[in-house]
PDB file of N, CA and C in Angstrom:
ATOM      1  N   UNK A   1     -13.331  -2.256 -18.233  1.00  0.00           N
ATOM      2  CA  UNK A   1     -13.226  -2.322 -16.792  1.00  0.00           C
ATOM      3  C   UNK A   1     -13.607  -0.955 -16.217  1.00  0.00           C
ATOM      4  N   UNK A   2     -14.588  -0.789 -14.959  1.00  0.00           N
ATOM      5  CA  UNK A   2     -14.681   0.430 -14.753  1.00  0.00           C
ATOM      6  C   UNK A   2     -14.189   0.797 -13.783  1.00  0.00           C
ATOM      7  N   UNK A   3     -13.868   1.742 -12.714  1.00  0.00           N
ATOM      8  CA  UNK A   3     -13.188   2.441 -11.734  1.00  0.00           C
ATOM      9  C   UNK A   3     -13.424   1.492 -10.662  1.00  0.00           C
ATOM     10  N   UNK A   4     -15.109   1.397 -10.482  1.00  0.00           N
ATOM     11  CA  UNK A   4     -15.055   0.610  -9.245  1.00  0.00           C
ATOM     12  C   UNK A   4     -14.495  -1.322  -9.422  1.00  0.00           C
ATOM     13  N   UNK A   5     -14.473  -1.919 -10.498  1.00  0.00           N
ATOM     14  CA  UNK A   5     -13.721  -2.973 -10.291  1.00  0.00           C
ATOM     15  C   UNK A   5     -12.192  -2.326 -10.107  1.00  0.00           C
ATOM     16  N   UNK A   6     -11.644  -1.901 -10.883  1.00  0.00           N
ATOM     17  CA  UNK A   6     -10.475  -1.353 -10.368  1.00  0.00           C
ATOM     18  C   UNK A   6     -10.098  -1.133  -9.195  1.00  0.00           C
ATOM     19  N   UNK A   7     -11.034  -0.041  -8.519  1.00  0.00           N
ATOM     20  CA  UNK A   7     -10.757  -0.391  -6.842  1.00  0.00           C
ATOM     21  C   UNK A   7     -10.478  -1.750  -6.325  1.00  0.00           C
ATOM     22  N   UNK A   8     -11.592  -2.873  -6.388  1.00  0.00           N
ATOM     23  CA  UNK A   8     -11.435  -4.342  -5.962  1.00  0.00           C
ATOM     24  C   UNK A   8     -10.065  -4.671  -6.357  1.00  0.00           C
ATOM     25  N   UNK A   9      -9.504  -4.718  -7.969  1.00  0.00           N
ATOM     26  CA  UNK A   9      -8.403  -5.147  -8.121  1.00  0.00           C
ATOM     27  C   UNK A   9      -7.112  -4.402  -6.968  1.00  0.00           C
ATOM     28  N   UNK A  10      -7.016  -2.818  -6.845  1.00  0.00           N
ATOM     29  CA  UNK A  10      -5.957  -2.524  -6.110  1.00  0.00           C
ATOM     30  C   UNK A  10      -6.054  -2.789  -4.519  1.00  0.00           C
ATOM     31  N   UNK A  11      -7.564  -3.550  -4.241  1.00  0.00           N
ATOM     32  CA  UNK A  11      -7.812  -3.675  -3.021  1.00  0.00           C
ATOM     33  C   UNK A  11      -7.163  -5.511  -2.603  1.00  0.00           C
ATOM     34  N   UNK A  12      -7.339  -6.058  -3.514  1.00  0.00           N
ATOM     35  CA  UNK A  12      -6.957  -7.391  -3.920  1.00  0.00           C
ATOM     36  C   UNK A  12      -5.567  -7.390  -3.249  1.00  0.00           C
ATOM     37  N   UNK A  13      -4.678  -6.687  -4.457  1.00  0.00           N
ATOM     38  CA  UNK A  13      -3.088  -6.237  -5.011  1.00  0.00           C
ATOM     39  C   UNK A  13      -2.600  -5.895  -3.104  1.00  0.00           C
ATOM     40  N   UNK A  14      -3.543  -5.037  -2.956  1.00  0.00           N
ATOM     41  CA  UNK A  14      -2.668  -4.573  -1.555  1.00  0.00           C
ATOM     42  C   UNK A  14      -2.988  -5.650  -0.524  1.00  0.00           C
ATOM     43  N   UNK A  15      -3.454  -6.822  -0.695  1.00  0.00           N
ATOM     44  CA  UNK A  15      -3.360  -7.767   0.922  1.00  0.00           C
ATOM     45  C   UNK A  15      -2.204  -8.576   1.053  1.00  0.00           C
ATOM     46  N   UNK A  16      -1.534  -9.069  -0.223  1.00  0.00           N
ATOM     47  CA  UNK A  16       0.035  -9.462  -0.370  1.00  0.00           C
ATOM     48  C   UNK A  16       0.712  -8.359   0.377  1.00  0.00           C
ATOM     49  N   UNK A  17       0.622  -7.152   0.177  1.00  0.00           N
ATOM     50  CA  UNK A  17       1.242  -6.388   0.764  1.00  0.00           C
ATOM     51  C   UNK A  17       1.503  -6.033   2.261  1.00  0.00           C
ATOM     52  N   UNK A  18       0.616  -6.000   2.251  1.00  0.00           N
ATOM     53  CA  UNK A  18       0.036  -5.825   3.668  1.00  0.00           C
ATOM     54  C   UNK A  18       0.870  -7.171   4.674  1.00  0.00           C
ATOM     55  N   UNK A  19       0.557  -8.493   4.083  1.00  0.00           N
ATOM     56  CA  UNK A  19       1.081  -9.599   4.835  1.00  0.00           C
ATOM     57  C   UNK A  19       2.546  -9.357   4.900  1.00  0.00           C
ATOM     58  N   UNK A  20       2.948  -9.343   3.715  1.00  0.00           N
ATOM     59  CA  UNK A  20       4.861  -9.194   3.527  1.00  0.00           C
ATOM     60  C   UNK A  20       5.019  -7.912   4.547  1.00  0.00           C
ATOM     61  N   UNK A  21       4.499  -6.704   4.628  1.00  0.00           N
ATOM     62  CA  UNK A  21       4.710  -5.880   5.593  1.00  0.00           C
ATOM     63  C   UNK A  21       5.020  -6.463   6.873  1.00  0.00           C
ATOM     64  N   UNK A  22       3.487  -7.000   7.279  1.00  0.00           N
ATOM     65  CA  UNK A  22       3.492  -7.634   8.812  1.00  0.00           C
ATOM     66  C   UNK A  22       4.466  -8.794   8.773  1.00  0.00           C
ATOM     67  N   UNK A  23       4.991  -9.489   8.058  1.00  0.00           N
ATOM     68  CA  UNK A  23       6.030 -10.609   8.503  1.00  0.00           C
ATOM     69  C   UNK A  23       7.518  -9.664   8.427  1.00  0.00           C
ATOM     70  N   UNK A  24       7.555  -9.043   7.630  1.00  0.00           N
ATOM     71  CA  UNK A  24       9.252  -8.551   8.051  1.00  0.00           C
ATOM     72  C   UNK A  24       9.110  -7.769   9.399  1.00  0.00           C
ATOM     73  N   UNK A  25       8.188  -6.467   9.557  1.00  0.00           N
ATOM     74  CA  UNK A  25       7.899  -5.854  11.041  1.00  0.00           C
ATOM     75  C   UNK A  25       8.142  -6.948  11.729  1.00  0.00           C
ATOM     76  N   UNK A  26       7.877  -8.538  11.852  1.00  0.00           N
ATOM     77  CA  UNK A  26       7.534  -9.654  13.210  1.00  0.00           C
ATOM     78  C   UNK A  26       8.823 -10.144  12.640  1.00  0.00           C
ATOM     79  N   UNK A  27       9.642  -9.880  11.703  1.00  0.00           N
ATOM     80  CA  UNK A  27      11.262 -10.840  12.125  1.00  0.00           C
ATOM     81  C   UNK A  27      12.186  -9.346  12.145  1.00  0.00           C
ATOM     82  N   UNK A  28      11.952  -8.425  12.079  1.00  0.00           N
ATOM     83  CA  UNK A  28      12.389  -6.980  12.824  1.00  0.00           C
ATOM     84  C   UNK A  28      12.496  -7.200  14.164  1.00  0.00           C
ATOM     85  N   UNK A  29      11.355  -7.555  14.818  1.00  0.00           N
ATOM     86  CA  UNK A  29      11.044  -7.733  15.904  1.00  0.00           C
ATOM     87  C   UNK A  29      12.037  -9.001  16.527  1.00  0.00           C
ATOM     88  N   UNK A  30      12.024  -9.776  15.886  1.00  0.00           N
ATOM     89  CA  UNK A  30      12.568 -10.925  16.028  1.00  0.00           C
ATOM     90  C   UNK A  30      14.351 -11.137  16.367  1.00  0.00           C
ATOM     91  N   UNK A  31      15.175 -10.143  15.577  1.00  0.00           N
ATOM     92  CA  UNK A  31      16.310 -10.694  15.489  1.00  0.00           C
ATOM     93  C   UNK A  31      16.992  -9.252  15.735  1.00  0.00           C
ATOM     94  N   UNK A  32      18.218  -9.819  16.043  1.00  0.00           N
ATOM     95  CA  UNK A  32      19.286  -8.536  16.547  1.00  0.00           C
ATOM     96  C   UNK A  32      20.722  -8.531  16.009  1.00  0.00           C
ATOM     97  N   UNK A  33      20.872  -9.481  14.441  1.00  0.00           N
ATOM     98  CA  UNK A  33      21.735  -8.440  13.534  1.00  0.00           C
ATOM     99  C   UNK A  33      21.989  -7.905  13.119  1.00  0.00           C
ATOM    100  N   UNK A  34      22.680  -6.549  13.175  1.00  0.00           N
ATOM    101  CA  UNK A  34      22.362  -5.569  12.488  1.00  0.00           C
ATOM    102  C   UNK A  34      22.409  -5.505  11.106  1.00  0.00           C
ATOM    103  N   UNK A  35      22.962  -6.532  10.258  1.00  0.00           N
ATOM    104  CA  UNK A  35      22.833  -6.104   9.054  1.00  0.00           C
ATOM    105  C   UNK A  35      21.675  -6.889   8.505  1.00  0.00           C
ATOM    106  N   UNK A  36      20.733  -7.989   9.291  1.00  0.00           N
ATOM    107  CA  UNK A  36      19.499  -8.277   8.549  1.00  0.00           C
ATOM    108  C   UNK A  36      18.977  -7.322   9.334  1.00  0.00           C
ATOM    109  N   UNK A  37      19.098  -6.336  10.392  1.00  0.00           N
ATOM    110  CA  UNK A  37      18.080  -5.026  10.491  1.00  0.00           C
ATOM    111  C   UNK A  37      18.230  -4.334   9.444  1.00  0.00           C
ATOM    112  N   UNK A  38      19.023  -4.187   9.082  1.00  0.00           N
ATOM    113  CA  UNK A  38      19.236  -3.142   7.858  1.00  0.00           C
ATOM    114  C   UNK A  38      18.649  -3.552   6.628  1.00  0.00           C
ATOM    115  N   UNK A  39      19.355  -4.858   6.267  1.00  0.00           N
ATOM    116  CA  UNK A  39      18.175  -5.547   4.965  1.00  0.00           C
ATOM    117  C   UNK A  39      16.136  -5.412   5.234  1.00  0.00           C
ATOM    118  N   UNK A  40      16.262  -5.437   6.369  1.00  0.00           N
ATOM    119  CA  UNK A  40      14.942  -5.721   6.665  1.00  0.00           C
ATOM    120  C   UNK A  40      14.224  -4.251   6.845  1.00  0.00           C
ATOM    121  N   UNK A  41      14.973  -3.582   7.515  1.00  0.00           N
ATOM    122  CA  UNK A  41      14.303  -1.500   7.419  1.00  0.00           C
ATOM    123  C   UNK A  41      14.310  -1.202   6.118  1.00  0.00           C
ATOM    124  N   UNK A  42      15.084  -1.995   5.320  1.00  0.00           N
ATOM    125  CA  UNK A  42      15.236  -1.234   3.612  1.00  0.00           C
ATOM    126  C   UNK A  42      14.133  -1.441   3.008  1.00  0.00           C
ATOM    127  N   UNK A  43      13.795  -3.181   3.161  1.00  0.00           N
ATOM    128  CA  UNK A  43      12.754  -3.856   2.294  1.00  0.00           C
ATOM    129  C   UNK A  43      11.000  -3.033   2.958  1.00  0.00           C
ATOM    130  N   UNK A  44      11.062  -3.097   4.427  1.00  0.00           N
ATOM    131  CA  UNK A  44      10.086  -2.068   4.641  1.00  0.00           C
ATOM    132  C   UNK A  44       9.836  -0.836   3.746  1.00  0.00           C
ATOM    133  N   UNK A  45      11.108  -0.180   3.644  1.00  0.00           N
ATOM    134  CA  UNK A  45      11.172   1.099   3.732  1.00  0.00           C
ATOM    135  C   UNK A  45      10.716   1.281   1.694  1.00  0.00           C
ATOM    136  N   UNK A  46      11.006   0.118   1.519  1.00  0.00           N
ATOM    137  CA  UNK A  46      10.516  -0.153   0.100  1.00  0.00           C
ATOM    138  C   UNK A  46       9.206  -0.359  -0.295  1.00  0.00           C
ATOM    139  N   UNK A  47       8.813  -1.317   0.628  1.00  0.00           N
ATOM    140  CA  UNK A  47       7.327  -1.962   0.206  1.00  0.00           C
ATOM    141  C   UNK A  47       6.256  -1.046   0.734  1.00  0.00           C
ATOM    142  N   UNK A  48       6.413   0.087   2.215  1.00  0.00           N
ATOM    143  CA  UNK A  48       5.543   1.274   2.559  1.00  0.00           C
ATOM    144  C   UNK A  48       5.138   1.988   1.325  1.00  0.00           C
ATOM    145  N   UNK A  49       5.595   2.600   0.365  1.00  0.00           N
ATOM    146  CA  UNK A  49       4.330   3.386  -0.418  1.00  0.00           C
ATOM    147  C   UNK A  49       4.355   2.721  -1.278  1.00  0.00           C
ATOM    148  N   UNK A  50       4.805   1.338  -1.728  1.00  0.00           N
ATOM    149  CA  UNK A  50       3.778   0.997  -2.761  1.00  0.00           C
ATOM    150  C   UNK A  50       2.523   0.755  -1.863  1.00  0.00           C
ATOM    151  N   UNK A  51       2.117   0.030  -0.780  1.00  0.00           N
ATOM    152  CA  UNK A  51       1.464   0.055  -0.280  1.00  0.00           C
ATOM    153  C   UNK A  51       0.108   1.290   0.198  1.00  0.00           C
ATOM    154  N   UNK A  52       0.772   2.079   0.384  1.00  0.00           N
ATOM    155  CA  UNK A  52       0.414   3.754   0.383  1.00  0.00           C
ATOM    156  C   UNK A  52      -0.607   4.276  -1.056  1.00  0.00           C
ATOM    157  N   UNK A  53       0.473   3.620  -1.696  1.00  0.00           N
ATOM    158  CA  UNK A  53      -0.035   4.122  -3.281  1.00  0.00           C
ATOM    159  C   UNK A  53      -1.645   3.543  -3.490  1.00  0.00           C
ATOM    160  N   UNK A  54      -1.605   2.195  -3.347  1.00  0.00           N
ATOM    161  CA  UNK A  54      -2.487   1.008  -3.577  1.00  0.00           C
ATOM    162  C   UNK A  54      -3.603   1.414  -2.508  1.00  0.00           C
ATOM    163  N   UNK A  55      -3.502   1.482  -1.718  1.00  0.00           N
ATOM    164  CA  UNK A  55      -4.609   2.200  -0.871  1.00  0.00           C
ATOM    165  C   UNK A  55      -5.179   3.727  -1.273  1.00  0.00           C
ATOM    166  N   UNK A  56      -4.490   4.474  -1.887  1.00  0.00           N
ATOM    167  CA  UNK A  56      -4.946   5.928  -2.113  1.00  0.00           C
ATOM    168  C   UNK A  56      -5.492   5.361  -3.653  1.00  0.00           C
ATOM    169  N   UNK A  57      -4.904   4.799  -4.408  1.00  0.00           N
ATOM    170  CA  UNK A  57      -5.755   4.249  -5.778  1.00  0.00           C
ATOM    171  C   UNK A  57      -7.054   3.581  -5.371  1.00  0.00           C
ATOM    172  N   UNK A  58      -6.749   2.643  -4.206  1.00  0.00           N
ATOM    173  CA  UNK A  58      -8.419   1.980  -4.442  1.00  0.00           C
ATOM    174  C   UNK A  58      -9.292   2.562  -3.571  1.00  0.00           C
ATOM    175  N   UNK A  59      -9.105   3.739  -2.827  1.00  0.00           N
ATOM    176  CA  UNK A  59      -9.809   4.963  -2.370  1.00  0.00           C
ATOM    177  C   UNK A  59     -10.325   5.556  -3.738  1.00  0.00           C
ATOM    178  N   UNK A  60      -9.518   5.824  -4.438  1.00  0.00           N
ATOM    179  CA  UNK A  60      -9.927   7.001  -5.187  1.00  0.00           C
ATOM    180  C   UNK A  60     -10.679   6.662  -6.115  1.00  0.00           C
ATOM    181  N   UNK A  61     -10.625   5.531  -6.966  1.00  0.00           N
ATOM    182  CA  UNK A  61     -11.431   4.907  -7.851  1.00  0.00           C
ATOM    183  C   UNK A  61     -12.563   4.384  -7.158  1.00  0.00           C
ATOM    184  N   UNK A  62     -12.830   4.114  -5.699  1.00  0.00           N
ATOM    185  CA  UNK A  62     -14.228   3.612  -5.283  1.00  0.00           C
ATOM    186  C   UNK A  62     -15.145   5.086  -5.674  1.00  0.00           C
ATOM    187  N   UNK A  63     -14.146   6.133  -5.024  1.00  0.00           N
ATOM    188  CA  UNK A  63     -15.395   6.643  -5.381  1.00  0.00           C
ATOM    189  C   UNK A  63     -15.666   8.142  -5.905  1.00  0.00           C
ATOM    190  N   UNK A  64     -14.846   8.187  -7.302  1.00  0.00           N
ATOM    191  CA  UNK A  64     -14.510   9.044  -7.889  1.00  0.00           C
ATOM    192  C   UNK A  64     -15.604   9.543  -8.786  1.00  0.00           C
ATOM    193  N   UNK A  65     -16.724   9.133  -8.796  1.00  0.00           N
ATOM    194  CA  UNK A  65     -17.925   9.761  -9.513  1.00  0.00           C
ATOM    195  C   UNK A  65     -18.927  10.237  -8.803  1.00  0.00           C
ATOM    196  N   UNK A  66     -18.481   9.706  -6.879  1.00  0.00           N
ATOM    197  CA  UNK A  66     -19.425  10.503  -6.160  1.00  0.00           C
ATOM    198  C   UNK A  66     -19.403  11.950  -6.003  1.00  0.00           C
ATOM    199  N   UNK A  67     -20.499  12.653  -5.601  1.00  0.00           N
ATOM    200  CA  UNK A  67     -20.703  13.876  -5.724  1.00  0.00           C
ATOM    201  C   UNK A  67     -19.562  14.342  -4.508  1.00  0.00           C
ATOM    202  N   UNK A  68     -18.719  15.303  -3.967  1.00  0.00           N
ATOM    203  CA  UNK A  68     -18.882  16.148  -2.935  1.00  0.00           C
ATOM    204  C   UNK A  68     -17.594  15.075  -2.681  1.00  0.00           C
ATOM    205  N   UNK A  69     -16.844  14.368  -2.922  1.00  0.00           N
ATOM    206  CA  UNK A  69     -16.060  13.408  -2.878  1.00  0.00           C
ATOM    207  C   UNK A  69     -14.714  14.217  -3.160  1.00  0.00           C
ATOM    208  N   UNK A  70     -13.696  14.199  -2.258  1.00  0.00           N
ATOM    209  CA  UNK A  70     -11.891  15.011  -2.447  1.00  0.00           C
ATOM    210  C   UNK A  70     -11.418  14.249  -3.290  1.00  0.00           C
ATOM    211  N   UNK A  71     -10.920  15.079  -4.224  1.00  0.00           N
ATOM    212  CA  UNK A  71     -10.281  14.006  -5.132  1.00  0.00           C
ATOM    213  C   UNK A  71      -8.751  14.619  -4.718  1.00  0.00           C
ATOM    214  N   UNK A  72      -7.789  13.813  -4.718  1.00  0.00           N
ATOM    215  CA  UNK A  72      -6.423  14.282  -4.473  1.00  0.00           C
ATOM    216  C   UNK A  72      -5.719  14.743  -5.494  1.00  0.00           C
ATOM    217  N   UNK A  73      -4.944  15.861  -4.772  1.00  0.00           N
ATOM    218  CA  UNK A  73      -4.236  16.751  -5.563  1.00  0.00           C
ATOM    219  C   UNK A  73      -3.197  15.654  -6.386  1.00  0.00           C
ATOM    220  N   UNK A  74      -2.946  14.802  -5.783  1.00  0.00           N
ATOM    221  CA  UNK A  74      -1.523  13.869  -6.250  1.00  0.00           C
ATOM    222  C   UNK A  74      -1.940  13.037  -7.620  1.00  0.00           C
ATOM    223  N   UNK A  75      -3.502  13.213  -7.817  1.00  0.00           N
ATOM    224  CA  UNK A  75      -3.752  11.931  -8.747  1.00  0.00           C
ATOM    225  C   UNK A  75      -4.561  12.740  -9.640  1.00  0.00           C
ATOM    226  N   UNK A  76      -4.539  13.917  -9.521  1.00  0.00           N
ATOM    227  CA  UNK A  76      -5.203  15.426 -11.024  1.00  0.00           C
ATOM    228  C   UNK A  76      -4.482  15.497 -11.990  1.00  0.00           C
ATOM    229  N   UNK A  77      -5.044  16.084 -13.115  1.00  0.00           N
ATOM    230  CA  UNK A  77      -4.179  16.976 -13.969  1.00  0.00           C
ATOM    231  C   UNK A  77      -4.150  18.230 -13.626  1.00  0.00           C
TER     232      UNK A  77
END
């Protein structure tokens, strides 16, 4: 497998994400108990950098053999 399918795969991986994001934000929005606010800021507050992650991976593998291209400090030896 090479870098750039890899990208596709973490690009794939992150649209589940992305959706589960936008539906808890729209029943956040939605409701005013505080303790499913609280269940619901947690599960956000959970699923944001995997999300984060999955986007800076399938950044970095698109295009990590181009010339002149930042590679991030977070993902070096």
């Amino acid at each position: 497998m090479t870098l750039l399918e890899m990208s596709k795969d973490y690009q794939a991986a992150a649209v589940p994400l992305r959706n589960r994001l936008r539906e808890l934000r729209q029943a956040l929005r939605e409701t005013d108990d505080p303790e499913e606010i609280w269940h619901l800021k947690r599960r956000i507050a959970e699923l944001t950098p995997m999300l984060t992650q999955m986007n800076e991976l399938a950044e970095l593998t698109a295009h990590y053999y181009e010339r002149g291209y930042y590679r991030s400090e977070k993902y070096t030896l």
